[in-house]
C-alpha atoms as a PDB file:
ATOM      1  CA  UNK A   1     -19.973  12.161   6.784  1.00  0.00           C
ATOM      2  CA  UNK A   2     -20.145  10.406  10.085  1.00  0.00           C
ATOM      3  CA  UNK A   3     -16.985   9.005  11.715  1.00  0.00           C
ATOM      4  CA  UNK A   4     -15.122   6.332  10.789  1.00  0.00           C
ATOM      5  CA  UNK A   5     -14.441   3.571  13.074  1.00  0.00           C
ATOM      6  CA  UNK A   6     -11.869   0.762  12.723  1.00  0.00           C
ATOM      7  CA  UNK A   7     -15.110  -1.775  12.480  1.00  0.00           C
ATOM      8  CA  UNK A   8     -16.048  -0.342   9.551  1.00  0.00           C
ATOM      9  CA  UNK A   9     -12.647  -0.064   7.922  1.00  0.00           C
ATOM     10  CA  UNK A  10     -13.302  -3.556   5.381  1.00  0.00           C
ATOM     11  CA  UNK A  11     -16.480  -2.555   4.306  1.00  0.00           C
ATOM     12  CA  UNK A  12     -15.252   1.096   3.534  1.00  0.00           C
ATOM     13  CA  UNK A  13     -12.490  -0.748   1.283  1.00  0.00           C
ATOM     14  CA  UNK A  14     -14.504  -2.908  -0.411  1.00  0.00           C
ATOM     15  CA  UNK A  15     -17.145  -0.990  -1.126  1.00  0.00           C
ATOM     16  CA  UNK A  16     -14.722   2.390  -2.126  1.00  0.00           C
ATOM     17  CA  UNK A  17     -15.194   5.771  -0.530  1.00  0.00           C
ATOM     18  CA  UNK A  18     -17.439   7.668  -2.961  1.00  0.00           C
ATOM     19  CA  UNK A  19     -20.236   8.856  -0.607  1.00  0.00           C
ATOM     20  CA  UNK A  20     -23.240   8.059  -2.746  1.00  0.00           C
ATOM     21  CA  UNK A  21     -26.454   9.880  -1.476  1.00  0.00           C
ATOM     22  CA  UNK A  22     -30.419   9.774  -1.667  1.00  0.00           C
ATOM     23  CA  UNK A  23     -30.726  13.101  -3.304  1.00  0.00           C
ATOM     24  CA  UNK A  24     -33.435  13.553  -5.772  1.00  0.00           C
ATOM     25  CA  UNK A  25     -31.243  15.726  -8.032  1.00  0.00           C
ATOM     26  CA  UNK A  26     -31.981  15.749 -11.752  1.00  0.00           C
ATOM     27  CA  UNK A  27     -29.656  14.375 -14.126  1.00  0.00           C
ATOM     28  CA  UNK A  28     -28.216  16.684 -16.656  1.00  0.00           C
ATOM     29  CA  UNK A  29     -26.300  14.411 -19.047  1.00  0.00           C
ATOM     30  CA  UNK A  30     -27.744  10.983 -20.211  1.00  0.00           C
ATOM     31  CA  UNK A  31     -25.982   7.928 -21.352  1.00  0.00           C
ATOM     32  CA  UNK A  32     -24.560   8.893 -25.306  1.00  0.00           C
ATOM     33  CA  UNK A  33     -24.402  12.876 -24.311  1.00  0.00           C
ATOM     34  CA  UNK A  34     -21.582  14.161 -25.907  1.00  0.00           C
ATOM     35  CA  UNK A  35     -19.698  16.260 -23.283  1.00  0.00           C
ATOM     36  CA  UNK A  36     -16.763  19.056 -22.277  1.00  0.00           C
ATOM     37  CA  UNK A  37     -15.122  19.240 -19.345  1.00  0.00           C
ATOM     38  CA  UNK A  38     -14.446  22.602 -18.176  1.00  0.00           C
ATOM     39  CA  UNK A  39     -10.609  24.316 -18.303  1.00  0.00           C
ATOM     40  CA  UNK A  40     -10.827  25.041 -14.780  1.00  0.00           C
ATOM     41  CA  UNK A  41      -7.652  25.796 -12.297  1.00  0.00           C
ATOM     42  CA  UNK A  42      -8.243  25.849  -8.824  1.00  0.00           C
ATOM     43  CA  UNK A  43      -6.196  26.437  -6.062  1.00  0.00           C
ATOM     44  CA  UNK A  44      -7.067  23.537  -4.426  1.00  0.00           C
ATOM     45  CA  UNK A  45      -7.912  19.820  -5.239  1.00  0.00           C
ATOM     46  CA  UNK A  46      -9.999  18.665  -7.640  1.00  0.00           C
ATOM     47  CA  UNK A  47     -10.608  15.002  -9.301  1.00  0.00           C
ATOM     48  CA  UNK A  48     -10.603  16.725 -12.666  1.00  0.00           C
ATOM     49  CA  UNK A  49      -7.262  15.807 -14.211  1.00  0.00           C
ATOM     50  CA  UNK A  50      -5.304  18.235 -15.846  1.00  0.00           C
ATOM     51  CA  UNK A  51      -4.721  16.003 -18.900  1.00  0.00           C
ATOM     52  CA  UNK A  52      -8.510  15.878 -19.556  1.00  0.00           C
ATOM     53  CA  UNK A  53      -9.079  19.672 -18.911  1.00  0.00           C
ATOM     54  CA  UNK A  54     -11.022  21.180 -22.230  1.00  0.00           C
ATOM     55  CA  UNK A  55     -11.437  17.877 -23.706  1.00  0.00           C
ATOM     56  CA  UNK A  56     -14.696  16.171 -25.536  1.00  0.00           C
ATOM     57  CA  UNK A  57     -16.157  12.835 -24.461  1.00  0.00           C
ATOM     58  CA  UNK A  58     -19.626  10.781 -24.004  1.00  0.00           C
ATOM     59  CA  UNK A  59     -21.375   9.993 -20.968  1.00  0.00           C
ATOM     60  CA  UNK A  60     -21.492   6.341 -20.864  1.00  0.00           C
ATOM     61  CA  UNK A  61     -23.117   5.714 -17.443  1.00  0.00           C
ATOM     62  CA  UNK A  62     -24.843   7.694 -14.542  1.00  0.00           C
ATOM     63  CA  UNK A  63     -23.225   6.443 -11.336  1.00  0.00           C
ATOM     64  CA  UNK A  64     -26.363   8.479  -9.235  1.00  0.00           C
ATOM     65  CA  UNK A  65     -25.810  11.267  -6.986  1.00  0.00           C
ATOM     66  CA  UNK A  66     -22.893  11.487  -4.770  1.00  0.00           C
ATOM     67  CA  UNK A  67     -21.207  13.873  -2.507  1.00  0.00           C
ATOM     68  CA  UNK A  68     -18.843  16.341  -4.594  1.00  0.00           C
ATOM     69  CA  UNK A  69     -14.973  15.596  -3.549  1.00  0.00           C
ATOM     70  CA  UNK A  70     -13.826  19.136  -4.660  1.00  0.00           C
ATOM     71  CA  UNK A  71     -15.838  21.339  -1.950  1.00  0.00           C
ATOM     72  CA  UNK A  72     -16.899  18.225   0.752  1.00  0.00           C
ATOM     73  CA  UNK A  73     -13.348  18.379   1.949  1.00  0.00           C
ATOM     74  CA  UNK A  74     -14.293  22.295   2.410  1.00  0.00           C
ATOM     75  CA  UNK A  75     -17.291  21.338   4.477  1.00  0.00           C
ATOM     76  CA  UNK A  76     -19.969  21.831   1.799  1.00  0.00           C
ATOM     77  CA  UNK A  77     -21.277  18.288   0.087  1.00  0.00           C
ATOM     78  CA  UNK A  78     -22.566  19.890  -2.637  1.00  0.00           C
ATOM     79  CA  UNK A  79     -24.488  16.222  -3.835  1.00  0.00           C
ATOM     80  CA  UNK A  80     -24.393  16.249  -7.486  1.00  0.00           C
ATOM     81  CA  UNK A  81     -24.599  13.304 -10.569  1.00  0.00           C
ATOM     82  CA  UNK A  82     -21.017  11.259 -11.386  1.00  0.00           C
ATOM     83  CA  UNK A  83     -20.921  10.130 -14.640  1.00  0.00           C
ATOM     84  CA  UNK A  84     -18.633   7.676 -16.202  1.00  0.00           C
ATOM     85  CA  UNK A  85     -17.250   9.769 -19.374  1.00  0.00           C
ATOM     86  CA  UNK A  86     -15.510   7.912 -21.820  1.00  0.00           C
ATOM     87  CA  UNK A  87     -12.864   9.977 -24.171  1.00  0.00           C
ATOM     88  CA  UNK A  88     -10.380   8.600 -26.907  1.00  0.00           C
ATOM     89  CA  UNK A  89      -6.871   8.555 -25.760  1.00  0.00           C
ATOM     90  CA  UNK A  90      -5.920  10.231 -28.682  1.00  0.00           C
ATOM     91  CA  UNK A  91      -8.345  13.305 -27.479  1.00  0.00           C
ATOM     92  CA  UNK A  92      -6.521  13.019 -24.183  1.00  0.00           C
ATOM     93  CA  UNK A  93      -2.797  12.428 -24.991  1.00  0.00           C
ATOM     94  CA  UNK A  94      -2.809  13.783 -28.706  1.00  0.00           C
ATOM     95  CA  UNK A  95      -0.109  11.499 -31.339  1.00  0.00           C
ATOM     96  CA  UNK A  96       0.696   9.642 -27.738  1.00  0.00           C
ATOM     97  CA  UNK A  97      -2.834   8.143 -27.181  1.00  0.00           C
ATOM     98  CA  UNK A  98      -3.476   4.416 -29.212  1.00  0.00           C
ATOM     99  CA  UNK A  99      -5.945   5.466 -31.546  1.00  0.00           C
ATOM    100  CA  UNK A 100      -8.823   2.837 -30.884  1.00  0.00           C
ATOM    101  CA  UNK A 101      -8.012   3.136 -26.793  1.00  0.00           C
ATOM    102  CA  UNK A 102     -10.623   4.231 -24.829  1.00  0.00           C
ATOM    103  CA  UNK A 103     -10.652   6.330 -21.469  1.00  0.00           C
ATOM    104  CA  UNK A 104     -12.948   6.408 -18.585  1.00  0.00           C
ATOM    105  CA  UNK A 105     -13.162   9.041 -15.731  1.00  0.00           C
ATOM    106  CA  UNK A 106     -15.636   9.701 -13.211  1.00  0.00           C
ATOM    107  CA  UNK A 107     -16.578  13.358 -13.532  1.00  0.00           C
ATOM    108  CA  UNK A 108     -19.217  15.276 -11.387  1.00  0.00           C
ATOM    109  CA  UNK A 109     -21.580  17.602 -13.206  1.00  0.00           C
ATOM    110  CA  UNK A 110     -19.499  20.877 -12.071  1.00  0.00           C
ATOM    111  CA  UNK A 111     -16.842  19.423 -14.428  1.00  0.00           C
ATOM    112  CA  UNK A 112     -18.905  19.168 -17.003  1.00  0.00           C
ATOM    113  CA  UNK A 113     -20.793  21.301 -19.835  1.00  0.00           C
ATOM    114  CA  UNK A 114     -23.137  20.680 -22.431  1.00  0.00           C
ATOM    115  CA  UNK A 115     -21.170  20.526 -26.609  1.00  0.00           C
END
């Protein structure tokens, strides 16, 4: 990612800092795909939350292709789809969640696998 320079700094936080790419990369999940996300533990950042590790949900939307967070800090983009996946709080938080209370988290396809 190029630079950033104090000119650029409102745009950058209005517009978020999700590097969305021109990638033709096919999609694996479409809207209504039922979904896991992986049980994964790295020992380094990732924007999977723990709390939704090993947990079943449906895409709902395909932001497009964007830069993957978990290795771009490492110097590798890895460009990728980020999907909107919706879970029940109830799947997420167990007797905790409001049954009825929907969830959405933006997940990249290496967070993700197929039911």
């Amino acid at each position: 990612m190029p630079r950033l320079e104090p000119k650029d700094l409102h745009e950058v936080v209005r517009r978020g800092t999700r590097a969305k790419v021109d990638v033709p990369i096919e999609a694996r999940f479409a809207e209504g795909d039922a979904v896991r996300t992986r049980n994964i533990h790295p020992t380094g950042h990732t924007r999977l939350p723990r709390y939704a590790r090993d947990k079943t949900g449906i895409i709902d939307r395909d932001h497009g292709v964007f830069v993957f967070p978990d290795t771009h800090a490492h110097g590798d983009a890895r460009p990728q789809h980020c999907y909107s996946v919706r879970f029940p709080s109830d799947m997420l938080w167990g007797a905790a969640g409001e049954v009825g209370t929907q969830i959405y988290i933006d997940l990249w396809d290496d967070h993700l696998e197929s039911t």
